[in-house]
N, C-alpha and C. Protein backbone atom coordinates (compact mmCIF):
# COMPACT_ATOMS: atom_id res chain seq x y z
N UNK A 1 0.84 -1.17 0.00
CA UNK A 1 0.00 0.00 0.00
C UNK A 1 0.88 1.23 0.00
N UNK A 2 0.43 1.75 -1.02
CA UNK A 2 1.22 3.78 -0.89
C UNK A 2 1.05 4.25 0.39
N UNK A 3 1.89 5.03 1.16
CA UNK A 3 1.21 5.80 2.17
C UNK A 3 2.14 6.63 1.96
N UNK A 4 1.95 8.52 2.86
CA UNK A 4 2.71 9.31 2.71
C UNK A 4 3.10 9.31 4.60
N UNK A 5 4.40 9.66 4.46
CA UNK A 5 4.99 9.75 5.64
C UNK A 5 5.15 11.45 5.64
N UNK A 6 5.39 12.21 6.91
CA UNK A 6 5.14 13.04 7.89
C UNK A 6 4.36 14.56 6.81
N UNK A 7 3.41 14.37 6.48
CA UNK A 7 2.41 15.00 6.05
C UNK A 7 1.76 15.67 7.17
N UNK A 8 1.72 17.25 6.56
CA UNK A 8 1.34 18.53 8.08
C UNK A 8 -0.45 18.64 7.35
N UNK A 9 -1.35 17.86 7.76
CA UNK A 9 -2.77 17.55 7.57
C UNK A 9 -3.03 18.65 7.34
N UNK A 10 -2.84 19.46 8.37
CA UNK A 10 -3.42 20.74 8.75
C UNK A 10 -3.65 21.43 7.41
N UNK A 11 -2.36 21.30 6.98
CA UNK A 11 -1.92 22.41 5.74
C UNK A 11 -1.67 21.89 4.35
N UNK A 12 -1.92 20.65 4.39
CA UNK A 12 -1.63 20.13 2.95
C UNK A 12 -2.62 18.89 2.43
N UNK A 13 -3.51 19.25 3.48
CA UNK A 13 -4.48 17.89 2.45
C UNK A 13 -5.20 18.99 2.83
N UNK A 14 -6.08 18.56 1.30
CA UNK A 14 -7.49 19.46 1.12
C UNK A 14 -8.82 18.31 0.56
N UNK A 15 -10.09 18.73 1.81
CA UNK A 15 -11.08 18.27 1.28
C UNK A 15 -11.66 19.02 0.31
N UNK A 16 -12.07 17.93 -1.14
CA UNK A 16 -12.70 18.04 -2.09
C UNK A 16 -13.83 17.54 -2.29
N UNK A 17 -14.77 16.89 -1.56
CA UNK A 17 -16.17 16.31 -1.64
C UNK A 17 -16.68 15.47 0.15
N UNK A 18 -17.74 16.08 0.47
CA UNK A 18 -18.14 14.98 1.40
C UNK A 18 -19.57 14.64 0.90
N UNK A 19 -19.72 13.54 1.82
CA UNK A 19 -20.86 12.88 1.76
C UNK A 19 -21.55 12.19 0.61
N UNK A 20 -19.92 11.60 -0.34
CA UNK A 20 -20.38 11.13 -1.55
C UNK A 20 -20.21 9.47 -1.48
N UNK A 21 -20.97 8.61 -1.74
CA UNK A 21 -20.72 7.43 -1.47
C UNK A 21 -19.94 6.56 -2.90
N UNK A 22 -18.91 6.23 -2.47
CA UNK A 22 -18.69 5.16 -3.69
C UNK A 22 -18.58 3.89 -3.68
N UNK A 23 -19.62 3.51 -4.59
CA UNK A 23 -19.57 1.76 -4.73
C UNK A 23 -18.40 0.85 -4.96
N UNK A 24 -18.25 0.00 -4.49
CA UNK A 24 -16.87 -1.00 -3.81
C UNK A 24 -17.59 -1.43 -5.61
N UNK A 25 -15.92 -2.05 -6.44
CA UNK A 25 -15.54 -2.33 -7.32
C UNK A 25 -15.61 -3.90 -6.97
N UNK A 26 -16.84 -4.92 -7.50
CA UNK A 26 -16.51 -6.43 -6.93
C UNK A 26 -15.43 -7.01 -7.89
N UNK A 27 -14.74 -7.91 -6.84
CA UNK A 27 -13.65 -8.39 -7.51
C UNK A 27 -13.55 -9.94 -7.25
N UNK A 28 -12.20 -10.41 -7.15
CA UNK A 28 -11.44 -11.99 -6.85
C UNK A 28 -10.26 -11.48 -6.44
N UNK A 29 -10.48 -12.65 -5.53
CA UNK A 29 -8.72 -12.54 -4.79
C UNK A 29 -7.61 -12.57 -6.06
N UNK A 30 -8.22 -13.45 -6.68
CA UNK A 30 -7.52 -13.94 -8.09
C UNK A 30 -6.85 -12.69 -9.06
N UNK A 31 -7.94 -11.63 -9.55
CA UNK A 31 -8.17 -10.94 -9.99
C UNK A 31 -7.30 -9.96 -9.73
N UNK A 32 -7.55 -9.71 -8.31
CA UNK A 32 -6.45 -8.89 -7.43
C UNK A 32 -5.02 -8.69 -6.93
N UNK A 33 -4.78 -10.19 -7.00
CA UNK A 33 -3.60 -10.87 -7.12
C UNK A 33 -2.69 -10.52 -9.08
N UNK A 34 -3.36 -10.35 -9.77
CA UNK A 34 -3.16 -10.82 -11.50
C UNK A 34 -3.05 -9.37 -11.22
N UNK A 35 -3.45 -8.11 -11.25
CA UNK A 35 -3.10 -6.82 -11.54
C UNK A 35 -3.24 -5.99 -10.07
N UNK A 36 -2.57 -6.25 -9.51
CA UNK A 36 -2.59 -5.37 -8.24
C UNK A 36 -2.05 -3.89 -8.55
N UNK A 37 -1.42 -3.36 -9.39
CA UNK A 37 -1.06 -2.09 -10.04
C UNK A 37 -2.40 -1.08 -9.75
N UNK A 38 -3.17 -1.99 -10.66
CA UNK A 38 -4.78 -1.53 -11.08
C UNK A 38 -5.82 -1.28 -9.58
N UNK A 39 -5.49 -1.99 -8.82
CA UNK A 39 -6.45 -2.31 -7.47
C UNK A 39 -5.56 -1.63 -6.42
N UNK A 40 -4.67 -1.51 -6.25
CA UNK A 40 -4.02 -0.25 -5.41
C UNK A 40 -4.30 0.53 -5.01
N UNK A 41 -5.27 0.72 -4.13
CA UNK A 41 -5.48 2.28 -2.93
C UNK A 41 -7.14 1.99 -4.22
N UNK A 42 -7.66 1.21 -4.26
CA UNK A 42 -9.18 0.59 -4.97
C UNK A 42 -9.97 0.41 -3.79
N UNK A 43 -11.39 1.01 -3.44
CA UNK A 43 -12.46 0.60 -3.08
C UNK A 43 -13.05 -0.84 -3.64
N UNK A 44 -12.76 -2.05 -2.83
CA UNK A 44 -13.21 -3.26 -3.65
C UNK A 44 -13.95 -3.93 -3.00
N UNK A 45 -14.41 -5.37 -3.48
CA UNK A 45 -15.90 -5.85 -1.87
C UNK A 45 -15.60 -7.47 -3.20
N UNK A 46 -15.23 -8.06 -2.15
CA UNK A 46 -15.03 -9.63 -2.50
C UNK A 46 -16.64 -10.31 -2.28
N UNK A 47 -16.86 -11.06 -2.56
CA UNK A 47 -18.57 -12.16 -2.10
C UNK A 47 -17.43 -13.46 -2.05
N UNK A 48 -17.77 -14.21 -1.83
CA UNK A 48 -17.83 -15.85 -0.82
C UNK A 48 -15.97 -15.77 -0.26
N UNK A 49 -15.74 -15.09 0.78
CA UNK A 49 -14.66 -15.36 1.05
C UNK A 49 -15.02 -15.41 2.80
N UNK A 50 -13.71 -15.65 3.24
CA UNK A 50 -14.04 -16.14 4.68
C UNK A 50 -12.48 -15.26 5.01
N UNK A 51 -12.38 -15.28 6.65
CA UNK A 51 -11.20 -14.98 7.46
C UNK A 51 -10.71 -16.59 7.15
N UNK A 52 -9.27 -16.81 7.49
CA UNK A 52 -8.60 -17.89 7.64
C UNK A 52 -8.85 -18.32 8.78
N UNK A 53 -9.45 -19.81 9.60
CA UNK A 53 -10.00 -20.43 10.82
C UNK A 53 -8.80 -19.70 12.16
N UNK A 54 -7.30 -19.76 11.69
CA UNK A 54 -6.65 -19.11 12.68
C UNK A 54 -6.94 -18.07 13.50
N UNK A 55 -7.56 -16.94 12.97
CA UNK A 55 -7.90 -15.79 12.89
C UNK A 55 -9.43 -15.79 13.42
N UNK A 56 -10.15 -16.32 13.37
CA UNK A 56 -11.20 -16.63 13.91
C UNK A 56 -11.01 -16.29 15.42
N UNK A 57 -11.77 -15.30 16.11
CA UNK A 57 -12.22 -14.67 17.08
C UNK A 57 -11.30 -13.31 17.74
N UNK A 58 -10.42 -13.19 16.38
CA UNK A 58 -9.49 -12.09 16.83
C UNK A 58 -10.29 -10.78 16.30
N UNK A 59 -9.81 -9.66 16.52
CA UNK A 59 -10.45 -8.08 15.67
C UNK A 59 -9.69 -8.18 14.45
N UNK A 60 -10.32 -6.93 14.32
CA UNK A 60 -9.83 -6.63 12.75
C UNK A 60 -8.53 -5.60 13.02
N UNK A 61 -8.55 -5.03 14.17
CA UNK A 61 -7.42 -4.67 14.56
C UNK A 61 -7.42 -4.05 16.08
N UNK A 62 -6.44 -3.09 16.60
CA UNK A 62 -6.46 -3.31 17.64
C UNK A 62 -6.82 -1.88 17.99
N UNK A 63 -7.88 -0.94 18.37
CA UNK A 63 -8.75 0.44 18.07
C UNK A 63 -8.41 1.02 19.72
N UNK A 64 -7.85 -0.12 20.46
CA UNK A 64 -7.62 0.29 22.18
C UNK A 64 -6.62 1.20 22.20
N UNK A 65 -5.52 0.82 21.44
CA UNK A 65 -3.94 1.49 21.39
C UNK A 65 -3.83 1.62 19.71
N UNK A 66 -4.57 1.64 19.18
CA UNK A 66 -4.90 1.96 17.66
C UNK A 66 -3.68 1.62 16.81
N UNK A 67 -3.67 0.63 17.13
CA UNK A 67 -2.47 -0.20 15.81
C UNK A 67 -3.08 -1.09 15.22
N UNK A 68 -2.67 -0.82 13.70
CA UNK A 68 -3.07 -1.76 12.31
C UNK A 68 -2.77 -3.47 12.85
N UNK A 69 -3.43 -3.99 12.19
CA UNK A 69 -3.12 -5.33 12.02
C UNK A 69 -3.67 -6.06 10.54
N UNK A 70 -2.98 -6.91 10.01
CA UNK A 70 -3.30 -7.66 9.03
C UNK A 70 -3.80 -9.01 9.11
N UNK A 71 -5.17 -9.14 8.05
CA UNK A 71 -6.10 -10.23 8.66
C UNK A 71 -5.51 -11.35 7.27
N UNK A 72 -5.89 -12.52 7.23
CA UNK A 72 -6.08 -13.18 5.88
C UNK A 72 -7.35 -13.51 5.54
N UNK A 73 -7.55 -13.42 4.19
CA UNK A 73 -9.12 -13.90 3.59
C UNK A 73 -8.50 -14.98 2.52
N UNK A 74 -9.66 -16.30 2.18
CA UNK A 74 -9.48 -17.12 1.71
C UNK A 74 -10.95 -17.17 0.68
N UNK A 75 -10.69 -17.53 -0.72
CA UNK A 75 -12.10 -17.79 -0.76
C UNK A 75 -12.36 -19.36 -1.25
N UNK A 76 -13.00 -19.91 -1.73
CA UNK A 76 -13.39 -21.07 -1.95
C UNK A 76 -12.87 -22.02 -2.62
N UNK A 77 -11.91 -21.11 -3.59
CA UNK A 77 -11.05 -22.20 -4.05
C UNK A 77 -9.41 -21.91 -3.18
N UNK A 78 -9.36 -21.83 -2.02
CA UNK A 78 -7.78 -21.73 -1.69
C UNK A 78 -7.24 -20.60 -1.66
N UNK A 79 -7.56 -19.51 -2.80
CA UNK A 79 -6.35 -18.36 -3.04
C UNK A 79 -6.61 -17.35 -1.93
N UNK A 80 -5.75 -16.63 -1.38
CA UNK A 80 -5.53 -15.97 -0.22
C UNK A 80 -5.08 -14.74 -0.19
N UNK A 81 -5.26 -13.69 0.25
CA UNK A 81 -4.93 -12.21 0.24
C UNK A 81 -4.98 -11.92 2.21
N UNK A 82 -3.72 -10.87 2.32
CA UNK A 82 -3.95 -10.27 3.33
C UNK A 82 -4.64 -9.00 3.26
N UNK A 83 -5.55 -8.62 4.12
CA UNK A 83 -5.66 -7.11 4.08
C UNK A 83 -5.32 -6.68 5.62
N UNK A 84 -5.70 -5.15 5.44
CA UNK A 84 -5.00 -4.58 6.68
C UNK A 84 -6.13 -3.53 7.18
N UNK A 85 -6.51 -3.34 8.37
CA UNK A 85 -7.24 -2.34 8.67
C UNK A 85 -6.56 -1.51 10.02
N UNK A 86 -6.87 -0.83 9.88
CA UNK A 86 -6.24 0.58 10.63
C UNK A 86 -6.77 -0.01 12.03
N UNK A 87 -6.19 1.17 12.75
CA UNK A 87 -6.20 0.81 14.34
C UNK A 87 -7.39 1.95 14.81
N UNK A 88 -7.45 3.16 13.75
CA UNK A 88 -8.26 4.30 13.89
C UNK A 88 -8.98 3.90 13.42
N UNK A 89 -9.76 2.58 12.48
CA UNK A 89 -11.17 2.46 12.09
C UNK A 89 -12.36 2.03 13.04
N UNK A 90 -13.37 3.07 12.80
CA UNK A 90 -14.24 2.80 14.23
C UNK A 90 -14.64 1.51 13.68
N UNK A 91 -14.33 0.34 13.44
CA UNK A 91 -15.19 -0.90 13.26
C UNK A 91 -13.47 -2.05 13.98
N UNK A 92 -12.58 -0.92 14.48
CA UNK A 92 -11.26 -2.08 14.63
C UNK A 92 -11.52 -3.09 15.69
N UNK A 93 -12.01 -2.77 16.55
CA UNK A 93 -12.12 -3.74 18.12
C UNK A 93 -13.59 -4.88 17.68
N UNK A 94 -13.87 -4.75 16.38
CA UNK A 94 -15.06 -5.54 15.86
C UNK A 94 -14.52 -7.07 15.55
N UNK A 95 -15.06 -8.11 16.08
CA UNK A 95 -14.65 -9.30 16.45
C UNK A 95 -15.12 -9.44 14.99
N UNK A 96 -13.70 -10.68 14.19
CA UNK A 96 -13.96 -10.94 12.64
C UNK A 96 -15.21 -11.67 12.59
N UNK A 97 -15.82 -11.49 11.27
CA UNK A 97 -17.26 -12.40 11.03
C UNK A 97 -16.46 -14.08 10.65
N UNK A 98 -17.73 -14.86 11.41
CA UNK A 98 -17.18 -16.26 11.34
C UNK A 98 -18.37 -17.16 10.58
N UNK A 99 -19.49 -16.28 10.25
CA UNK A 99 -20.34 -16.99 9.57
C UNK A 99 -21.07 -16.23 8.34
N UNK A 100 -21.49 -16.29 7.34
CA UNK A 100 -22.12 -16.41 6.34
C UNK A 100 -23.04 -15.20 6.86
N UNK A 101 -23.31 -13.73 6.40
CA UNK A 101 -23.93 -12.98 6.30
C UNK A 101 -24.85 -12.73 5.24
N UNK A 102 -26.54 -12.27 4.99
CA UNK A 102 -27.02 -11.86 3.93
C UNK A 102 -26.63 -10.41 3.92
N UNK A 103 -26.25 -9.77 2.84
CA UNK A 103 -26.42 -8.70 2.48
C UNK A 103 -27.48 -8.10 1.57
């Protein structure tokens, strides 16, 4: 992942739009894996994948002392991606899903 190191917020990022929603790009781990160039700093939303059983009942990260952690997702045929979620996301201290959600 790109990130910028010691950036003064205050004074050099500028908001250009709120309250605009953008739709997650569905993909494959596969997919994602084959051109990651393209999917780089990408809004994306996988369907039939799972956390890896290891990982099962841990967070998504750690929101107490707000450090990142990296989860693994697997989907149905084997192939595997890590992702990473922030320590500042209000959903971090959220225990991983272990079962089959409707959306």
């Amino acid at each position: 992942m790109y990130q910028v190191q010691n950036l003064d917020v205050g004074n050099k990022v500028y908001k250009i739009a709120t309250g605009r929603f953008i739709e997650p790009e569905l993909t494959t781990i596969q997919q994602v894996k084959s051109n990651i160039s393209y999917y780089q700093s990408r809004l994306i939303r996988f369907d039939s994948v799972q956390f890896i059983d290891s990982e099962l009942g841990e967070t998504f990260a750690d929101g107490q002392n707000q450090t990142d952690e990296n989860r693994w997702l697997m989907d149905c045929d084997g192939n595997t991606v890590e992702i990473r979620t922030s320590g500042y996301a209000n959903f971090a201290d959220s225990i991983l899903p272990s079962e089959e959600k409707e959306h």
